[in-house]
Protein backbone atom coordinates (compact mmCIF):
# COMPACT_ATOMS: atom_id res chain seq x y z
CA UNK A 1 17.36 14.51 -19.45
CA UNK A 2 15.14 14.35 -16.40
CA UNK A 3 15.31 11.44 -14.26
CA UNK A 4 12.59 9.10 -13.61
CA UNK A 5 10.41 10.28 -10.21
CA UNK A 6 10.37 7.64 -7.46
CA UNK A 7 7.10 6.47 -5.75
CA UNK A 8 6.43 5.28 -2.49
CA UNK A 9 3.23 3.27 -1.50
CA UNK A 10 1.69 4.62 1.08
CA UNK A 11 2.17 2.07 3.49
CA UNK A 12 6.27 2.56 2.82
CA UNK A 13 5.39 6.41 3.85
CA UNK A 14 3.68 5.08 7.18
CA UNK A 15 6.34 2.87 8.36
CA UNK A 16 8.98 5.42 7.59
CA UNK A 17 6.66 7.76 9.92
CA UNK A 18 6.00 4.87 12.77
CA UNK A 19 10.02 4.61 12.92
CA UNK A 20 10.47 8.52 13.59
CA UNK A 21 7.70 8.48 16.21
CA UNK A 22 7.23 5.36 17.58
CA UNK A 23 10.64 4.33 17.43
CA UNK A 24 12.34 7.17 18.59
CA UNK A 25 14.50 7.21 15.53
CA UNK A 26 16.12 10.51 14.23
CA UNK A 27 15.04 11.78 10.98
CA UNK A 28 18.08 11.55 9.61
CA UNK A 29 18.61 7.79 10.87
CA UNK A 30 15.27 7.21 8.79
CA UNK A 31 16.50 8.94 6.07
CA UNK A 32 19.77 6.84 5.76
CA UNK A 33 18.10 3.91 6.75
CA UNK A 34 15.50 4.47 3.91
CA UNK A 35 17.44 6.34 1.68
CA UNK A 36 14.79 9.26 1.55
CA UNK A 37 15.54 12.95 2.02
CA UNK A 38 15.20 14.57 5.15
CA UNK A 39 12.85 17.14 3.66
CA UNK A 40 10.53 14.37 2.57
CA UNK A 41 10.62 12.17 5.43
CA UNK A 42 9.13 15.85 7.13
CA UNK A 43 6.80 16.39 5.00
CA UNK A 44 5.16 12.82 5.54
CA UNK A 45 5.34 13.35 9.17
CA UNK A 46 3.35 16.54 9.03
CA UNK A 47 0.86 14.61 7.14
CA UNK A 48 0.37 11.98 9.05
CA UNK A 49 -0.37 14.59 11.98
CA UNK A 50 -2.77 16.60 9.89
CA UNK A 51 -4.71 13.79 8.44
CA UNK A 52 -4.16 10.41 10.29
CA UNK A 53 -3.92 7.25 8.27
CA UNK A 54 -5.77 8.86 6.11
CA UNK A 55 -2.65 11.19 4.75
CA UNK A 56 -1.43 8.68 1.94
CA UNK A 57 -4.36 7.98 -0.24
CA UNK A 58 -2.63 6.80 -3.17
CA UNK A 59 -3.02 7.43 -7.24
CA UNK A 60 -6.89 6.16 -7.78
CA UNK A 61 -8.01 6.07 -3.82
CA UNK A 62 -10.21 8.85 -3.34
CA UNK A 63 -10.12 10.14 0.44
CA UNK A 64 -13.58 9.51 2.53
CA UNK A 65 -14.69 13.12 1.55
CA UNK A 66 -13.76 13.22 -2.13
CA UNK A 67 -15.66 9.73 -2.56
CA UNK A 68 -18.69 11.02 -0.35
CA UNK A 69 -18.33 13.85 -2.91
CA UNK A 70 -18.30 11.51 -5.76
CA UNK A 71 -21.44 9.70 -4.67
CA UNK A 72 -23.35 12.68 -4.23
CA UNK A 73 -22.82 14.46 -7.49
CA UNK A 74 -24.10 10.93 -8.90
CA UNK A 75 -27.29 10.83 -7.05
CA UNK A 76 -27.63 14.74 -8.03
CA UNK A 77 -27.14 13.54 -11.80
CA UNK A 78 -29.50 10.57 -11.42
CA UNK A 79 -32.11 12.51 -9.62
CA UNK A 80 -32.20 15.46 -11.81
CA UNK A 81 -32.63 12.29 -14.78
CA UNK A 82 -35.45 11.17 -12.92
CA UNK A 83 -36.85 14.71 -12.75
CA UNK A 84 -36.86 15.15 -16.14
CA UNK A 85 -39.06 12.06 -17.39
CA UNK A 86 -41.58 13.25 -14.57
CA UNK A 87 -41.59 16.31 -16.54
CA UNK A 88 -42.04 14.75 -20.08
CA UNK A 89 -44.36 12.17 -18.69
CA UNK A 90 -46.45 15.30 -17.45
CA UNK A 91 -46.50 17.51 -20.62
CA UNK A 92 -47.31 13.95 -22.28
CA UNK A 93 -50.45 13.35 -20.21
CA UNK A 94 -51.59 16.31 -20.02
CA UNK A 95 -51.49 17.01 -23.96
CA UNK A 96 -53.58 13.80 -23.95
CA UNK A 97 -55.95 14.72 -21.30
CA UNK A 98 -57.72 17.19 -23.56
C-alpha cells in the first residue's frame, strides 16, 4: 500500500531555502529542523538558484512564460475566428455583388 505523498507550499520550500543560505544553517540542520530529506532540501536549493522566486510555482500557477504562452495561443485562436467571418462576410458580398 503506497503511502500518501506530502506537499509543501511553496513558500514552506522558500523559507527552508532562506535558512540554508541566509542563515548559515547546514542542510542537514534544515532537514532535522524541518523534517525534510537532505536530497530534497538540495534539490529546492538548486531551484531557487536556477529560477529565483520564481522556482515554486505551485499546482494551478502558471510561470510568467507558460501564462505569456497561454495568452498568446488565445489571441492566435481569437484572431484566426475573426479571420474567418472576414472571409465569409467576403464570399457573402461578393456573391451578392453580381
Amino acid at each position: 500500500m503506497a503511502g500518501s505523498r506530502k506537499v509543501y507550499t511553496p513558500e514552506f520550500k522558500l523559507q527552508a531555502v532562506r535558512m540554508i543560505t541566509e542563515q548559515k544553517l547546514s542542510v542537514a540542520e534544515v532537514a532535522r529542523r524541518l523534517g525534510v530529506t537532505e536530497n530534497r532540501l538540495h534539490d529546492w536549493k538548486k531551484a531557487v538558484l536556477k529560477k529565483g522566486a520564481d522556482a515554486f510555482p505551485g499546482s494551478g500557477h502558471l510561470t510568467p512564460v507558460e501564462e505569456e504562452l497561454r495568452r498568446l495561443r488565445a489571441d492566435v485562436k481569437r484572431l484566426e475566428m475573426e479571420r474567418d467571418i472576414l472571409k465569409k462576410a467576403t464570399a457573402f458580398f461578393a456573391t451578392q455583388s453580381k
